[in-house]
Protein backbone atom coordinates (compact mmCIF):
# COMPACT_ATOMS: atom_id res chain seq x y z
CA UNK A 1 22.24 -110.51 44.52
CA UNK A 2 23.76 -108.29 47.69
CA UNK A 3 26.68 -108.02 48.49
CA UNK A 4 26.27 -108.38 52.29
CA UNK A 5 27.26 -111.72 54.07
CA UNK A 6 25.80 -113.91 56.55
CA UNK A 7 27.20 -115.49 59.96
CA UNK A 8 25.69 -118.27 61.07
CA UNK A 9 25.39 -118.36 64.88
CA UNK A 10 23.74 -119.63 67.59
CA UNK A 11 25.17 -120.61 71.39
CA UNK A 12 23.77 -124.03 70.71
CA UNK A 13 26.42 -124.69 68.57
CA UNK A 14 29.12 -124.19 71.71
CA UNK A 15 27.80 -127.42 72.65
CA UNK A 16 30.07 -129.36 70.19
CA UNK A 17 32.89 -129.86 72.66
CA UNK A 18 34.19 -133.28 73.61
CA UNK A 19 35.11 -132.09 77.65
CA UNK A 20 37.67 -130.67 79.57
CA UNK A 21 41.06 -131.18 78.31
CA UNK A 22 40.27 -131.86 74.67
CA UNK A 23 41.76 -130.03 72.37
CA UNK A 24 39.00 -129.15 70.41
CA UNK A 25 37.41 -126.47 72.39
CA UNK A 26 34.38 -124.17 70.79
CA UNK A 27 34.68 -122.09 73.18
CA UNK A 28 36.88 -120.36 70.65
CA UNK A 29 34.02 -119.26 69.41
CA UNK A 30 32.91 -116.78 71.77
CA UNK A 31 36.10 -114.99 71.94
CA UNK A 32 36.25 -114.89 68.34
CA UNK A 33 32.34 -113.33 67.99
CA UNK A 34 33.24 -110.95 70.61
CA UNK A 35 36.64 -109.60 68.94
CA UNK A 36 34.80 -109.54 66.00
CA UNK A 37 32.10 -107.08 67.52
CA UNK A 38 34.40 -105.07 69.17
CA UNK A 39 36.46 -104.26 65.99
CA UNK A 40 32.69 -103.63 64.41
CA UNK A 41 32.04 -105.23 61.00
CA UNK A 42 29.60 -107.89 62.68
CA UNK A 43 25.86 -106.34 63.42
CA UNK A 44 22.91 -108.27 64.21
CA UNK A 45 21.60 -108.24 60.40
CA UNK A 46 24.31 -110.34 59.73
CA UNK A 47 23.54 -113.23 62.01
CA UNK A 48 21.46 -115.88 61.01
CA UNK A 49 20.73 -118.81 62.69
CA UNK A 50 21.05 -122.63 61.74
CA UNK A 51 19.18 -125.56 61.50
CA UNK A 52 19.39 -129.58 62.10
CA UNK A 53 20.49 -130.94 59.06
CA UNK A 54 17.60 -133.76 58.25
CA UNK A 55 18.35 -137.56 58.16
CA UNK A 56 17.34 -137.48 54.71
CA UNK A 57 20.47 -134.63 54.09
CA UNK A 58 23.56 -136.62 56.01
CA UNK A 59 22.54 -139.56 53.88
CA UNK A 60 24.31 -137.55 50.81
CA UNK A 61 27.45 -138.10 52.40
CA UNK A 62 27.36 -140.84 55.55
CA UNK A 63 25.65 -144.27 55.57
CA UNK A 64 22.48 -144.48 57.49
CA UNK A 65 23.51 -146.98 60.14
CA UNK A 66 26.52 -144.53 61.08
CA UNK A 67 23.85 -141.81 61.46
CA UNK A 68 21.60 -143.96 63.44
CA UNK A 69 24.36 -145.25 66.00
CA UNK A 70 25.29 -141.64 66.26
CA UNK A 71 21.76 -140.97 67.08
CA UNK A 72 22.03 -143.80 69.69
CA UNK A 73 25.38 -142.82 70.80
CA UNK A 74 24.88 -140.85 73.70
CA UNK A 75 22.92 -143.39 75.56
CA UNK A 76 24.59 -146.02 77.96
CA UNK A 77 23.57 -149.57 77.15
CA UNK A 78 25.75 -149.64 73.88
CA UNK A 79 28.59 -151.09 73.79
CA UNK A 80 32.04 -149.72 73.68
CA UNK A 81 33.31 -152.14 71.04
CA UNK A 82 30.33 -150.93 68.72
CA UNK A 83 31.19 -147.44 69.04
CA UNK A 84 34.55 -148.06 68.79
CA UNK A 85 33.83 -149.56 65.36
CA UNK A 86 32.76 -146.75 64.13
CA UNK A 87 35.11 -144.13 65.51
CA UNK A 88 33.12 -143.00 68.56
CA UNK A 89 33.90 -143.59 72.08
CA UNK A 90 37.75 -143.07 71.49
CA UNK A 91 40.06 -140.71 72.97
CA UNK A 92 39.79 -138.44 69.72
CA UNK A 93 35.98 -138.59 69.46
CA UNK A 94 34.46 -139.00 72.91
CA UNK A 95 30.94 -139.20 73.08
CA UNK A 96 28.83 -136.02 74.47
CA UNK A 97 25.42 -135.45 75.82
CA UNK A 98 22.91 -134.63 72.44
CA UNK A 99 26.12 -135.64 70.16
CA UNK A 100 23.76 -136.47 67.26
CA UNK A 101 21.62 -133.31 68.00
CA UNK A 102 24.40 -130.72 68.09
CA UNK A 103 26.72 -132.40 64.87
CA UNK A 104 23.40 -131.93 63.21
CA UNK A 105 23.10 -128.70 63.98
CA UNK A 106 27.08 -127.46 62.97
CA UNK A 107 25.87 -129.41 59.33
CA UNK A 108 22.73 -127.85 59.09
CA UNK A 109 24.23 -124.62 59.67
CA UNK A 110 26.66 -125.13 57.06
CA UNK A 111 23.71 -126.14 55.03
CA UNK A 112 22.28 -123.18 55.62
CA UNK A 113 25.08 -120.84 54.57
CA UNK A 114 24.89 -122.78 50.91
CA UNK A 115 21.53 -122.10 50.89
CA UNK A 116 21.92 -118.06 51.26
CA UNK A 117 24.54 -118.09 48.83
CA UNK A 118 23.01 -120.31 46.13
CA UNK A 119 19.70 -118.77 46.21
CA UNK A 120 20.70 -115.13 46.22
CA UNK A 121 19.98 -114.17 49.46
CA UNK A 122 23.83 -112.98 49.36
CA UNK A 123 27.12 -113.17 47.99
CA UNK A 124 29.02 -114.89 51.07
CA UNK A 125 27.87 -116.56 54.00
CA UNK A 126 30.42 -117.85 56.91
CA UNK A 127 29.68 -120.98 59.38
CA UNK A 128 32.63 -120.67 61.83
CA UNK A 129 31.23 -123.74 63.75
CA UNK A 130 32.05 -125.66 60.33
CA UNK A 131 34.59 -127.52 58.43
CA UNK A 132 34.80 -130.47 60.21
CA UNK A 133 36.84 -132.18 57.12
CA UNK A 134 37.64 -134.98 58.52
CA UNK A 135 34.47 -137.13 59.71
CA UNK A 136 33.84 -140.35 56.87
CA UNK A 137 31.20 -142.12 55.03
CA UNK A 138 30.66 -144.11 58.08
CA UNK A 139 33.23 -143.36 60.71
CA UNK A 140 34.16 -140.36 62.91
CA UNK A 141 37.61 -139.01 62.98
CA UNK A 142 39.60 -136.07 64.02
CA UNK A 143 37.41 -134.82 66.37
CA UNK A 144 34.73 -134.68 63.28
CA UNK A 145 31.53 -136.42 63.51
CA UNK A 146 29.52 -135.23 60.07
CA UNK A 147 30.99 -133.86 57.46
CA UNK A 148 29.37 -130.89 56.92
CA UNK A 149 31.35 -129.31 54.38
CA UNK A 150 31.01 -132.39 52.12
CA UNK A 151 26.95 -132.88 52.83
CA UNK A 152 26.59 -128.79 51.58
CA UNK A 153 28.52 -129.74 48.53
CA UNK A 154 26.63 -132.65 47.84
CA UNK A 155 23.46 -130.75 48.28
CA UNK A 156 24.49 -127.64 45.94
CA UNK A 157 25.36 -130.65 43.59
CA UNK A 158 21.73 -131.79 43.41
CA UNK A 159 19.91 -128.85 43.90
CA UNK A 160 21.89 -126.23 41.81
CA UNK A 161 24.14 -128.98 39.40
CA UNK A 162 26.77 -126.05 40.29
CA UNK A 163 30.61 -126.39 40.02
CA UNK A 164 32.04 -126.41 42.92
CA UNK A 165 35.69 -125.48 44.55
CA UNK A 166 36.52 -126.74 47.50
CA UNK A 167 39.55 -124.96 48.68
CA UNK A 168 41.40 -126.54 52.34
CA UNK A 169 44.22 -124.54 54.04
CA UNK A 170 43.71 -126.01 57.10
CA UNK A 171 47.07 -127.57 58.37
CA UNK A 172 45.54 -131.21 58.35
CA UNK A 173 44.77 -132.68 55.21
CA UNK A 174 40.71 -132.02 54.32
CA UNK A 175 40.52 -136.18 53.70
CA UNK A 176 36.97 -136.69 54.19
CA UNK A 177 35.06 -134.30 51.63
CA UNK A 178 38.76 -135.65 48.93
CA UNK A 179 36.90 -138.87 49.58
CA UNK A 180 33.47 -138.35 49.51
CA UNK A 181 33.83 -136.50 46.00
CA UNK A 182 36.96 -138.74 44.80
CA UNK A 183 35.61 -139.56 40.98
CA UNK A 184 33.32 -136.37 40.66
CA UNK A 185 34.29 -134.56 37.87
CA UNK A 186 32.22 -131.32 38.91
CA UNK A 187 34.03 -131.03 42.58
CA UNK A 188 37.53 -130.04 42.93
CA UNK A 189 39.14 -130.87 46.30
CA UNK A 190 42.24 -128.89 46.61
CA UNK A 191 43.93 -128.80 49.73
CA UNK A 192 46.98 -126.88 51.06
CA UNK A 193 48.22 -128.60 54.24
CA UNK A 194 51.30 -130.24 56.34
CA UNK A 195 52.64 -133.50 54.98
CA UNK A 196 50.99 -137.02 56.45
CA UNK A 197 54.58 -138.10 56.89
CA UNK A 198 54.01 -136.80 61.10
CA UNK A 199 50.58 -135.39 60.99
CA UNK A 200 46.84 -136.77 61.13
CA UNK A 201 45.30 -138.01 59.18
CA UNK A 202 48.49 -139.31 57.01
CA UNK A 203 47.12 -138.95 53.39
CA UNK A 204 46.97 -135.75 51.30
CA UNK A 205 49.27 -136.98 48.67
CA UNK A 206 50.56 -135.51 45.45
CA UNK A 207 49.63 -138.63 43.71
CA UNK A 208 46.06 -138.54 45.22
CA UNK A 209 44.03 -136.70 42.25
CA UNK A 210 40.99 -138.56 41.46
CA UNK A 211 39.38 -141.40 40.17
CA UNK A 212 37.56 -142.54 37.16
CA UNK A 213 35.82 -139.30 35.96
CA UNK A 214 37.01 -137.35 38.95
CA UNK A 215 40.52 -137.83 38.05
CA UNK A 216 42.55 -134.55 37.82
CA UNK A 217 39.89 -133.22 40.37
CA UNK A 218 41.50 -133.54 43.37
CA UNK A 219 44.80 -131.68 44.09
CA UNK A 220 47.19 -131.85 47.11
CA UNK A 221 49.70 -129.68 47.78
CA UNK A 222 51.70 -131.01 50.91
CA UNK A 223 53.76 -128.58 52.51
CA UNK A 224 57.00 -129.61 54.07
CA UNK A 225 56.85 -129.48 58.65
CA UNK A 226 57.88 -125.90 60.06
CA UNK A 227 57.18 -124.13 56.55
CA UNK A 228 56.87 -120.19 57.38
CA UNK A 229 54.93 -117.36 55.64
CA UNK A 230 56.67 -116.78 52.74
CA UNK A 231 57.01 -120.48 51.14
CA UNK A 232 53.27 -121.33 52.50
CA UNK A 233 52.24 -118.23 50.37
CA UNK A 234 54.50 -118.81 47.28
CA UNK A 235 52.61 -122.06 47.25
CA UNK A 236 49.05 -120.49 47.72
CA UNK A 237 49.40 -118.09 45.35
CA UNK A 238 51.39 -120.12 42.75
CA UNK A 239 48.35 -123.05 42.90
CA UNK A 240 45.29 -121.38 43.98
CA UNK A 241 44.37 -118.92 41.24
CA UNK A 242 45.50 -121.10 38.47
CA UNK A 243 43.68 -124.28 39.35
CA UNK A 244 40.44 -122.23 40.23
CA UNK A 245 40.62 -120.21 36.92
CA UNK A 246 41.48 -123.67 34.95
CA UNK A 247 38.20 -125.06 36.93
CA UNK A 248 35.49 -122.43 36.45
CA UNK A 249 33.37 -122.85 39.64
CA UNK A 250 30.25 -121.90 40.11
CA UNK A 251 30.77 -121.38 43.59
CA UNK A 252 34.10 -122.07 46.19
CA UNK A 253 33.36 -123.28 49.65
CA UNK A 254 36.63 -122.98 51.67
CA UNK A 255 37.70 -124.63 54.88
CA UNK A 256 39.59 -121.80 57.31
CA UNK A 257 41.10 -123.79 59.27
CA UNK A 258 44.01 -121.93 61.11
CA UNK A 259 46.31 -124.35 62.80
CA UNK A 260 48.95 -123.85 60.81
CA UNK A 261 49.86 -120.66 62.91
CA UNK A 262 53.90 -121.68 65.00
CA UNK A 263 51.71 -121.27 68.25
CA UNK A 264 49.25 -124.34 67.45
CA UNK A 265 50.05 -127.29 69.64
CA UNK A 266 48.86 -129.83 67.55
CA UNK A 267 50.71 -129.50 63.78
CA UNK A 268 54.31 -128.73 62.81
CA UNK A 269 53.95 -125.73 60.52
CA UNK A 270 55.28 -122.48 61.42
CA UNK A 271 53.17 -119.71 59.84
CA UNK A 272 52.23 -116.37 61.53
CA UNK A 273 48.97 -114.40 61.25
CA UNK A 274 50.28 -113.02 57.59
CA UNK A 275 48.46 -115.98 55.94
CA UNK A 276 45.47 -115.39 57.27
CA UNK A 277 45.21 -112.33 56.07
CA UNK A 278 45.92 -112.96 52.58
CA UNK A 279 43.99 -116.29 52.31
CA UNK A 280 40.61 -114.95 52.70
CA UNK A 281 41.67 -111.57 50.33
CA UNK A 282 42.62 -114.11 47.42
CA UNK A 283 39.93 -116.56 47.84
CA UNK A 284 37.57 -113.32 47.64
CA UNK A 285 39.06 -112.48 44.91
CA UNK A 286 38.67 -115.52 42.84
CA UNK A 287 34.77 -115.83 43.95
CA UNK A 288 34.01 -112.39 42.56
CA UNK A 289 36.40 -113.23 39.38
CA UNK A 290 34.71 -116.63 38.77
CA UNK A 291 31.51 -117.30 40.75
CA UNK A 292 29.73 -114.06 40.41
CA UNK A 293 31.05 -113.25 43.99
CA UNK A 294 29.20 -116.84 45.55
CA UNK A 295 31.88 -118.01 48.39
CA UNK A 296 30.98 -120.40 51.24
CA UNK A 297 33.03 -120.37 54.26
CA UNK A 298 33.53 -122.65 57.37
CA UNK A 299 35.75 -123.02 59.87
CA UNK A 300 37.83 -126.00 60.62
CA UNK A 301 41.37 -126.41 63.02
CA UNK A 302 42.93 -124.34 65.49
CA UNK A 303 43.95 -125.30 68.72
CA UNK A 304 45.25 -122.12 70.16
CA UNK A 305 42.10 -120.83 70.83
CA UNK A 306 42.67 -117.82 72.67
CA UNK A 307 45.78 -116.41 70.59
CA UNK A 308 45.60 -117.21 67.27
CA UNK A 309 41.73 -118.68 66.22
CA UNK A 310 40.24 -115.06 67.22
CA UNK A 311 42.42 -113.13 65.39
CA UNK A 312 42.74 -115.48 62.40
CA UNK A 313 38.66 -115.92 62.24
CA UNK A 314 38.24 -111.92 62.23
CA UNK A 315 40.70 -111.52 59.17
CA UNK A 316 38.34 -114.00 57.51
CA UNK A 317 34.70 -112.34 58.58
CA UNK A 318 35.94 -108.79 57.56
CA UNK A 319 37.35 -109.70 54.50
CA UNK A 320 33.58 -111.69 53.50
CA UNK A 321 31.73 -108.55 55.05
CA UNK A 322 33.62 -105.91 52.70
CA UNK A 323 35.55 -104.43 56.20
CA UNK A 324 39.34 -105.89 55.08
CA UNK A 325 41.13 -105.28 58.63
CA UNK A 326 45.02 -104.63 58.23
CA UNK A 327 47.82 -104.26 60.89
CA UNK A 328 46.02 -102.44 63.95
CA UNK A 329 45.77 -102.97 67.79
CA UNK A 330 43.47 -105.08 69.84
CA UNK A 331 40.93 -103.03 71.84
CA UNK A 332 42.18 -103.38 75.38
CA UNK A 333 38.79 -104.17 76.37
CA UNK A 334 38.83 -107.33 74.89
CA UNK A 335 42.13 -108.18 76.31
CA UNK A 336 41.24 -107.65 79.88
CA UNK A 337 37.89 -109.71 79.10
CA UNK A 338 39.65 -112.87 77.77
CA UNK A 339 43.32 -112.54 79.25
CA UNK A 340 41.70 -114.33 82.44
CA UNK A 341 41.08 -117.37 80.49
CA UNK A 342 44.37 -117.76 78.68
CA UNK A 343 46.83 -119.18 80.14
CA UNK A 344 49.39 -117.53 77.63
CA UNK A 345 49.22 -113.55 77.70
CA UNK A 346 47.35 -112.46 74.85
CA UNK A 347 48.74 -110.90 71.98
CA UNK A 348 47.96 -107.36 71.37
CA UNK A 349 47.83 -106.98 67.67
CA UNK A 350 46.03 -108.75 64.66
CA UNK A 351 49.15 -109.33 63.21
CA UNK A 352 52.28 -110.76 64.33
CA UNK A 353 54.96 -108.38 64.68
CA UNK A 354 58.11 -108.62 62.30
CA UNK A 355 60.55 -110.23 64.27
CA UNK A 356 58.25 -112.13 66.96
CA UNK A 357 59.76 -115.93 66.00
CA UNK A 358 62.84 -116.69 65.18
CA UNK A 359 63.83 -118.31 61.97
CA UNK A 360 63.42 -122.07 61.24
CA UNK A 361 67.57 -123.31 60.72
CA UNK A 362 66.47 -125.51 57.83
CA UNK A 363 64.62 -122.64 55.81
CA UNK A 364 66.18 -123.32 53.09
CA UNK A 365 65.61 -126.50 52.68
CA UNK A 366 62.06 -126.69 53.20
CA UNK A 367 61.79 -123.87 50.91
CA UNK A 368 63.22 -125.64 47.91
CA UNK A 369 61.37 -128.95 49.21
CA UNK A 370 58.24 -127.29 48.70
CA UNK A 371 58.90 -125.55 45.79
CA UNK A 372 59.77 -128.85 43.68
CA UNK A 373 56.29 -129.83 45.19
CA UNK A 374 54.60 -126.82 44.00
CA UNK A 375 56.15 -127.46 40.65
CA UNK A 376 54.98 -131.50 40.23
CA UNK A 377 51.68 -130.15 41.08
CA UNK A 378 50.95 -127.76 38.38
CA UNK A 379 52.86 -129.75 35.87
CA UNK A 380 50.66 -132.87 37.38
CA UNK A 381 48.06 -130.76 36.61
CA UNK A 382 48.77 -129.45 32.80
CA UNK A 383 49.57 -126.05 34.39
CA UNK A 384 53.83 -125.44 34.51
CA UNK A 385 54.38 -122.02 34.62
């Protein structure tokens, strides 16, 4: 098997945007491909393209009358109430010209990253365009129509019969693929995220770990609002490692989301670029430890698209490609390409300088908060240190 990874790209996917003014904007993308040039470990034989996930694929994961009204969607004559019903046509999921076509497309290229790292074709394969955790059996929500993350797993499951890890650190709880695997003994859903107590989509639970078979297979680790670097990490690196060595994957497919950064306008967390660089160096780690090196990656949140989701995302692509980027400076000629369309000025490091934010008062507290969470969950889990 190689070592080299894949990126799955194609400007077709841009076209997953619900208008002007939403705040989930894939424009991000382009920003993010273009840093990731500039600092040089993306060439063209890394990029491969994706594919329309089949009819035949989203009905792993989502009924087949959701699929077909999302087919539907797009034209006029149906009505709001209907769409409404099933989470479309609302204020988080607005309907889009070729919704069905272009949702497909994210899923299928998601698919397709499985597919390169299941068959051999190489170790790690990343689908930025991804990780839209949220979307259910038969509903969209949180600005995610198919779950794409959850229709790869269920295809690795039938295809391969592999274990699989499914590791979440994006801010908002990865509900969707917890659900769609809930009593599968040979998925584990863990997910590192901001409480549900102020936060979409409200669940992520300590208590939520499974059903029937699947019980003990699901872990949540909620983190307590305006938690900074050093009690998200003590958490990361307390849970992570031990519940993936206790598992055994055969293969970890994690969701980057990256709203947990203090400059995200939509969650209550208050972590600085440091976590994204050490998320995707331990989760590299553990595939080459575990799964003979076979690690999935998609994107997911992040809502400061011009500050934080380019520098995050390129932390995450070096670190799959073998070109770990540390502390360093932005070339200036992607600042004076992009500052134009930020309205904040753009930061001019990878990392965030020591010093940038100012402590959170009640760090304290939240630290011990979250460390008698950390605790429940590994001794929940038959794992107490």
């Amino acid at each position: 098997m190689k070592e080299e990874a894949r990126f799955i790209y194609s400007e077709d996917l841009l076209k997953y945007r619900f208008g002007d003014g939403h705040p989930f904007d894939n424009r991000r993308l382009q920003p993010t491909l273009d840093l990731i040039r500039t600092l040089g470990p993306l060439e063209d034989h890394h990029l491969h393209p994706p594919r329309p996930a089949t009819e035949e694929e989203l009905t792993r994961v989502h009924d087949r009358d959701y699929i077909t009204l999302v087919q539907e969607a797009d034209r006029e004559n149906i009505p709001r109430e209907r769409l409404e019903e099933y989470g479309l046509g609302t204020e988080d999921n607005p309907v889009f010209p070729g919704i069905h076509q272009t949702s497909a497309l994210v899923t299928g290229g998601t698919l397709e990253a499985a597919e390169i790292v299941m068959s051999g074709q190489a170790r790690h394969a990343l689908n930025l365009s991804g990780g839209l955790h949220h979307a259910l059996r038969g509903k969209a929500a949180g600005f995610c129509i198919y779950n794409d993350a959850a229709v790869a797993i269920a295809q690795i499951r039938e295809k391969y019969q592999a274990r699989v890890l499914y590791i979440d650190t994006d801010a908002h709880h990865g509900d969707g693929v917890q659900w769609a695997f809930y009593d599968d003994p040979e998925v584990l859903t863990l997910s590192i995220h901001e409480t549900g107590r102020y936060l979409f989509p409200g669940t992520g639970n300590i208590y939520e770990r499974g059903h029937d078979a699947g019980l003990g297979a699901c872990i949540n680790v909620p983190l307590d609002a305006f938690t900074e670097d050093e009690s998200w990490l003590d958490a990361f690196q307390r849970v992570v490692p031990r519940i993936a060595r206790a598992f055994k994957p055969d293969v970890i497919l994690s969701q980057n989301g990256c709203d947990a950064h203090r400059h995200d306008p939509l969650t209550h967390l208050s972590a600085t670029m440091e976590i994204y660089r050490v998320i995707p160096r331990v989760v590299h780690q553990l595939a080459h430890e575990l799964c003979d090196g076979r690690w999935i990656a998609v994107g997911g949140g992040g809502y400061d698209i011009w500050r934080v989701v380019p520098r995050a995302w390129t932390y995450l692509w070096a670190e799959m490609s073998g070109h770990p980027l540390d502390e360093m400076e932005i070339p200036r000629t992607w600042l004076e390409k992009w500052q134009p369309n930020s309205p904040q000025t753009l930061p001019d490091t990878l990392h965030d300088p020591e010093g940038l934010f100012e402590p959170i008062p009640r760090r304290e507290e939240i630290t011990q908060k979250n460390e008698r969470t950390v605790n429940q969950v590994l001794r929940m889990a038959g794992l107490s240190e």
